[in-house]
Protein backbone atom coordinates (compact mmCIF):
# COMPACT_ATOMS: atom_id res chain seq x y z
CA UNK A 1 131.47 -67.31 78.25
CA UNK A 2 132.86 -70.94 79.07
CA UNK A 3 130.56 -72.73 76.62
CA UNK A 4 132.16 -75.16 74.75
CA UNK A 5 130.39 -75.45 71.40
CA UNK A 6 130.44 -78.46 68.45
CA UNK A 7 129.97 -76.43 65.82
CA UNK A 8 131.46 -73.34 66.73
CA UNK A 9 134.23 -71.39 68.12
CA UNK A 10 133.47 -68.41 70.17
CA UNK A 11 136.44 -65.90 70.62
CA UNK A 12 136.60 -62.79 73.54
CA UNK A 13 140.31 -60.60 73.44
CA UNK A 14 138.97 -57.83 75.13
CA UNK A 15 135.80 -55.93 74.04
CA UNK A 16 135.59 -57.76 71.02
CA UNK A 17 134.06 -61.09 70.34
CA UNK A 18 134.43 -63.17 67.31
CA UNK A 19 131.88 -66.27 66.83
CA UNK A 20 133.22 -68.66 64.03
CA UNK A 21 131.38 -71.20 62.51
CA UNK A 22 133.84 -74.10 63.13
CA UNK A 23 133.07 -77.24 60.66
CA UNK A 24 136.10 -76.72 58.19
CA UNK A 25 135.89 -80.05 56.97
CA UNK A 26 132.41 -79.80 55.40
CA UNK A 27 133.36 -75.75 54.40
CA UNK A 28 131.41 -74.73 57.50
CA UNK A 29 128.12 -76.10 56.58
CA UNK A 30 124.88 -76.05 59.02
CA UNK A 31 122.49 -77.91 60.30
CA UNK A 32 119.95 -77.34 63.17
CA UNK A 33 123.06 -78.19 65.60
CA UNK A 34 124.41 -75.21 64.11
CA UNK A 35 121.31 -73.21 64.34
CA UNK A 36 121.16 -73.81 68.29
CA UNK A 37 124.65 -73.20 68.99
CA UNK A 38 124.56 -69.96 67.22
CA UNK A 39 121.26 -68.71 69.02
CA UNK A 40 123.04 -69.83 72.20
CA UNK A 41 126.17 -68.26 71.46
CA UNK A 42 124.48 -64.65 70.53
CA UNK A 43 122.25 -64.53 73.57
CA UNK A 44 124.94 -64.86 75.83
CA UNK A 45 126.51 -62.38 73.91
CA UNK A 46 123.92 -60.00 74.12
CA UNK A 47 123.78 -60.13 77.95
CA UNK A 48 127.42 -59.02 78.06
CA UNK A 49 127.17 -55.40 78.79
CA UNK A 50 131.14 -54.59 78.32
CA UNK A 51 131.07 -56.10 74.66
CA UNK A 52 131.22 -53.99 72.00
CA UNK A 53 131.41 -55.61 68.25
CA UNK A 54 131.08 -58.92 67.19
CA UNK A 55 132.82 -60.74 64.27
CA UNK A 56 131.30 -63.20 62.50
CA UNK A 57 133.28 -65.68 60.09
CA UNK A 58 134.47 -68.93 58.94
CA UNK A 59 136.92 -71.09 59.65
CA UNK A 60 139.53 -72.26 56.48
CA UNK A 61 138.57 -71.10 52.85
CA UNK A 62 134.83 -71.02 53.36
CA UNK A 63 132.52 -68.77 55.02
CA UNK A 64 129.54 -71.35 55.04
CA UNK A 65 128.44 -74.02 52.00
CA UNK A 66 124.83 -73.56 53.09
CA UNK A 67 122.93 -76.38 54.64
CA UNK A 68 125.19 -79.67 55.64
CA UNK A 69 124.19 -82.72 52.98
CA UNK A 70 123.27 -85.27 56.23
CA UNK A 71 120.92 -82.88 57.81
CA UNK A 72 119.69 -82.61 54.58
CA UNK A 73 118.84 -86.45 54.20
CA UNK A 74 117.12 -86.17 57.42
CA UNK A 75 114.73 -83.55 57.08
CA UNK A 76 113.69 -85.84 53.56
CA UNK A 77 112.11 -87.52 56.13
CA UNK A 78 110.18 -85.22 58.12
CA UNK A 79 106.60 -84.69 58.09
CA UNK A 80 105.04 -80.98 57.79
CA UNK A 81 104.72 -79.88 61.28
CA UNK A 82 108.56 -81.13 61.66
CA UNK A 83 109.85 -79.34 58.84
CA UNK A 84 107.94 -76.21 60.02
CA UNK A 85 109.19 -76.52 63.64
CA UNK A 86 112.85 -76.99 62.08
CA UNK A 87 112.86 -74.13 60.12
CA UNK A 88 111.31 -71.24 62.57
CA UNK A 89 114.32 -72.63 64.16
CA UNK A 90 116.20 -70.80 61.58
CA UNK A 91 113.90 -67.98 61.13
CA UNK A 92 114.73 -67.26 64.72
CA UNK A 93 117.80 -67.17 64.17
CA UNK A 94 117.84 -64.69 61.16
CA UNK A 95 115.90 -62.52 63.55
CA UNK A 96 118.15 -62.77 66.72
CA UNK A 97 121.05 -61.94 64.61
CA UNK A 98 119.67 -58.99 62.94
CA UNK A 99 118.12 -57.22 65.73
CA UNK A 100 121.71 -58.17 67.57
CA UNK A 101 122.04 -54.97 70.40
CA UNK A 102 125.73 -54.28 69.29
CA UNK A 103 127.22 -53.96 65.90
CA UNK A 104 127.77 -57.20 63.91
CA UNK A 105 130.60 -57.25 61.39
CA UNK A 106 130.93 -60.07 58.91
CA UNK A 107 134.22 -61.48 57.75
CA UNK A 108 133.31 -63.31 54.55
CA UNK A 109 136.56 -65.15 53.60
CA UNK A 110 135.64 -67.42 51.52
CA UNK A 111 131.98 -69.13 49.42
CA UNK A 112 128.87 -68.18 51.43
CA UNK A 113 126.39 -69.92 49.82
CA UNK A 114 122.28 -70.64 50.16
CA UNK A 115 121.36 -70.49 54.14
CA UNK A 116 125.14 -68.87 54.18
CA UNK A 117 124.44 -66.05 52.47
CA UNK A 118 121.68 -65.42 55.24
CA UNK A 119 123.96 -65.09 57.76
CA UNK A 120 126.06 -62.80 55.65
CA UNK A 121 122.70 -60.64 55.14
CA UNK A 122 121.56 -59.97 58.91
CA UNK A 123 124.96 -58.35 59.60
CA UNK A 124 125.29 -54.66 60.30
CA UNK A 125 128.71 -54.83 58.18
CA UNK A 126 130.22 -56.89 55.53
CA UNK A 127 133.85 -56.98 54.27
CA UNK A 128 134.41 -59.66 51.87
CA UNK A 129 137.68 -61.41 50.07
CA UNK A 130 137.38 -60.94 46.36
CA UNK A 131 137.51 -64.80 46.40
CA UNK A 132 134.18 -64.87 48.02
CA UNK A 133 130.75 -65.90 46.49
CA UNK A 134 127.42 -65.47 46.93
CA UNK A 135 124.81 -67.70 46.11
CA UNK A 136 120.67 -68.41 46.64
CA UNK A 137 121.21 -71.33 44.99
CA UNK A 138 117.90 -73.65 46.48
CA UNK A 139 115.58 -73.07 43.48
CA UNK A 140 117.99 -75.92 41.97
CA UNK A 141 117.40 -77.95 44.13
CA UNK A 142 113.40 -77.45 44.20
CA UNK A 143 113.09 -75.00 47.74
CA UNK A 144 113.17 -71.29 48.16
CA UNK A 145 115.81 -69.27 50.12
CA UNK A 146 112.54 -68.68 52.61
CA UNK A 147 113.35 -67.61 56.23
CA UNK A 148 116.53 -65.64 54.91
CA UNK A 149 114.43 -63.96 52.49
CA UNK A 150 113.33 -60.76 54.49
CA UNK A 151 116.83 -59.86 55.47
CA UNK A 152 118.76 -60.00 52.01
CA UNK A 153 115.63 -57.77 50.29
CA UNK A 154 116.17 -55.36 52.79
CA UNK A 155 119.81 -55.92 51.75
CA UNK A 156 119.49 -55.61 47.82
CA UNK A 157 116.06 -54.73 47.71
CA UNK A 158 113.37 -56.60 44.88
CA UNK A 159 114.70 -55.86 41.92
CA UNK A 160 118.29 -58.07 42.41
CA UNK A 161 116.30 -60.38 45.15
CA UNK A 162 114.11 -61.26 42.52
CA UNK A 163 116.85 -61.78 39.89
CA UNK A 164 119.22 -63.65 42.22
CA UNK A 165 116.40 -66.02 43.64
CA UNK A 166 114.93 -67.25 40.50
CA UNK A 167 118.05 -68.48 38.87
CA UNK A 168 120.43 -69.27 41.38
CA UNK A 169 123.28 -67.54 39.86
CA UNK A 170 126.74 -67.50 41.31
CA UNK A 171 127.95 -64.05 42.29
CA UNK A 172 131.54 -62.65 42.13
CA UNK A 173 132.09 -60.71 45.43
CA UNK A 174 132.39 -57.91 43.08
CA UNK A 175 128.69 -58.05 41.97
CA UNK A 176 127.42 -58.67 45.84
CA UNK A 177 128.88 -55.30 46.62
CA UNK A 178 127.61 -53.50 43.60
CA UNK A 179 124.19 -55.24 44.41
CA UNK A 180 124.77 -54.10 48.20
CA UNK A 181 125.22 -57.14 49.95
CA UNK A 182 128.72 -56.44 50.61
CA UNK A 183 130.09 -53.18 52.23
CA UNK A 184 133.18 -53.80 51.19
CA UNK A 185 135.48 -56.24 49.09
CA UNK A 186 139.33 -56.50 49.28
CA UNK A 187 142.26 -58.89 48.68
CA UNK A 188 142.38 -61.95 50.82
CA UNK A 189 145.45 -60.72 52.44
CA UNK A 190 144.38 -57.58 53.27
CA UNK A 191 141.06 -58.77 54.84
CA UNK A 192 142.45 -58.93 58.47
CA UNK A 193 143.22 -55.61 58.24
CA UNK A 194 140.37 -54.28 56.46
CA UNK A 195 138.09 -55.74 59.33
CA UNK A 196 140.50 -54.57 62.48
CA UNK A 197 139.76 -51.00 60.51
CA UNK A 198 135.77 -51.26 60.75
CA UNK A 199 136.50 -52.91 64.77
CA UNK A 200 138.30 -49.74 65.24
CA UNK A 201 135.74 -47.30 63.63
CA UNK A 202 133.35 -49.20 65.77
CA UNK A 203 134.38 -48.97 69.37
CA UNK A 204 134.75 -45.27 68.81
CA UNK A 205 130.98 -44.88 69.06
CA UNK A 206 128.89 -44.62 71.96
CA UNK A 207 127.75 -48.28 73.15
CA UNK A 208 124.13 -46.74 73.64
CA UNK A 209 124.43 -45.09 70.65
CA UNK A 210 125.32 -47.63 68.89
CA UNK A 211 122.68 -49.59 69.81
CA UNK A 212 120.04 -47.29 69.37
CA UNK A 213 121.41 -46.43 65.73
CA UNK A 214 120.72 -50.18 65.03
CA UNK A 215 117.23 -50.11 66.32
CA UNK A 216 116.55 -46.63 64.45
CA UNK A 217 117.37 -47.76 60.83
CA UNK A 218 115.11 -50.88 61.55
CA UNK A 219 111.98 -48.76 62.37
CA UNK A 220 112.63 -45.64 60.57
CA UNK A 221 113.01 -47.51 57.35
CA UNK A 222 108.83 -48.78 57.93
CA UNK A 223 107.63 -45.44 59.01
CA UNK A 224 105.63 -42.75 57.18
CA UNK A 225 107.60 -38.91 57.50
CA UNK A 226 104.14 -37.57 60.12
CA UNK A 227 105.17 -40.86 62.02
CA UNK A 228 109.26 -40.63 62.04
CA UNK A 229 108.91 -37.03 62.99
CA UNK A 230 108.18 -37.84 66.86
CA UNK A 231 110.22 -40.88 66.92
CA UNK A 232 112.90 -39.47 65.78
CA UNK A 233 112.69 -36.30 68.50
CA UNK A 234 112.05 -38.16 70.80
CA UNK A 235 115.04 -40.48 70.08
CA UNK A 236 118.15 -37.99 70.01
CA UNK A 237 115.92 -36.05 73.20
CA UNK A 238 116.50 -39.21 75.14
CA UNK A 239 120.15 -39.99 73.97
CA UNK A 240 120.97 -36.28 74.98
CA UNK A 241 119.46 -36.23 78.43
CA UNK A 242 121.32 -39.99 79.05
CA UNK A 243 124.19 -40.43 80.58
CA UNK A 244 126.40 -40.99 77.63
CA UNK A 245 125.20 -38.30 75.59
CA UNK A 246 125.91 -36.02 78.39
CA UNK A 247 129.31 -37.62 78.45
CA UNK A 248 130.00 -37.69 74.73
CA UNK A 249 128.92 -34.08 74.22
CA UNK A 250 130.81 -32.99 76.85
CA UNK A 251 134.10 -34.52 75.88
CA UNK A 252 133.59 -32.84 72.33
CA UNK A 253 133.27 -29.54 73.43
CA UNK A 254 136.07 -29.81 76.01
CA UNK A 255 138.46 -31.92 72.87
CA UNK A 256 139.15 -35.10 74.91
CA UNK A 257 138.07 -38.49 74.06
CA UNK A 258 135.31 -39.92 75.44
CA UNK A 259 135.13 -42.50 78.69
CA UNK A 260 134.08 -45.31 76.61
CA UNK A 261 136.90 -44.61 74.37
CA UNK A 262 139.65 -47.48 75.13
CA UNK A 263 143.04 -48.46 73.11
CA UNK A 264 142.01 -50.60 69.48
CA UNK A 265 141.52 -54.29 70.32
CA UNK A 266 142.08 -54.93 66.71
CA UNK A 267 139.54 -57.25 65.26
CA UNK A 268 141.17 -59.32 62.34
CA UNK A 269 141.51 -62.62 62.19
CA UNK A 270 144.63 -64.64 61.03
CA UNK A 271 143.02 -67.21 58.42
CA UNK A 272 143.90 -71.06 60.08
């Protein structure tokens, strides 16, 4: 991809592509430039057929500080239909990312606060520093955490949404994983590594697999049991009569890897 973005940086060694939100000097914050670049940047990515993971993260200490303070003073000024047009903008977004064809992994190294924490919440994956936080912090400031909302319930469910919505609080990285909003929390200097792990784990899977995992836990999780019965037959049916399941089952039984199987890319990310 030979975009060059404002807001972003958009990294491809291999397999692997890492999209990093690129505004250091305001901790990463964004606006609705942000918003575009990132639904540009993941639709591109999603037509790449020979990706496999994507890494999401910041660039310097912060993941992302939430919405940027001059965007902010503009949308003061907006009347109702602008503010609703600006923020299905967003809602967009949220959706794009979540329902993302190939696994998303999130590299939370530093504060992800507010609209932050949103992006954190439609990833597949999340490893986190322990000098992270977490934060739905717009009640203070007289809003709601709205078009992020559906993704971090299905995150950390009503109980903690509820809790973590009303008052704002600032969570330790250590209470986001024990609330399930982080898969996983490590040192800062081990986060690299920690993520290259997950990228290897990853590209070990079937690409159609893969995908289809994604879409399963999305649909499975509304179903009743009479309706996920068919579904779900008819799901592994068609992944055994494809072309990779024929492939995948066959190198099992004969003990050799699989042809999507390649050499580890990696997939961590040297802090700047």
């Amino acid at each position: 991809m030979g975009t060059q973005f404002k807001t972003l940086r958009l990294e491809r060694p291999g397999p692997v592509a890492r999209v990093v939100l690129n505004r250091p000097e305001i901790r990463n914050a964004f606006d609705d430039v942000m918003i575009g670049e990132l639904r540009e940047a993941f639709a591109g990515l999603a037509a790449e057929p020979a990706l496999r993971v994507v890494v999401l993260t910041g660039e310097g200490t912060a993941f992302c500080a939430g919405a940027d303070l001059h965007w902010m003073r503009r949308v003061l000024g907006y009347s109702h239909q602008e503010n609703y047009e600006d923020s299905l903008a967003l809602a967009h977004l949220m959706r794009e990312m979540y329902e993302f064809p190939r696994p998303l992994l999130c590299r939370v190294n530093g504060p992800a606060i507010g609209g932050g924490t949103g992006l954190v919440a439609v990833c597949d994956i999340v490893v986190a520093s322990e000098q992270a936080v977490f934060s739905f912090s717009e009640v203070r400031i007289g809003l709601v955490p709205a078009c992020i909302s559906p993704y971090v319930l299905r995150r950390v469910g009503e109980c903690c949404g509820r809790e973590y919505f009303l008052t704002g609080e600032r969570l330790s990285a250590a209470k986001a994983l024990a609330a399930g909003l982080v898969n996983k929390v490590v040192p800062a200097a081990e986060l690299d590594a920690a993520v290259a792990a997950y990228v290897e784990t990853l590209i070990a899977g079937g690409p159609e697999a893969l995908a289809t995992c994604k879409r399963m836990v999305r649909e499975v999780a509304g179903m009743s049991l009479v309706e996920a019965g068919p579904y779900t037959a008819e799901v592994i049916a068609r992944l055994r009569t494809s072309a990779e399941g024929q492939e995948g089952m066959s190198a099992f039984l004969a003990r050799r890897q699989p042809a999507w199987c390649a050499p580890s890319p990696g997939g961590g990310e040297k802090d700047a």
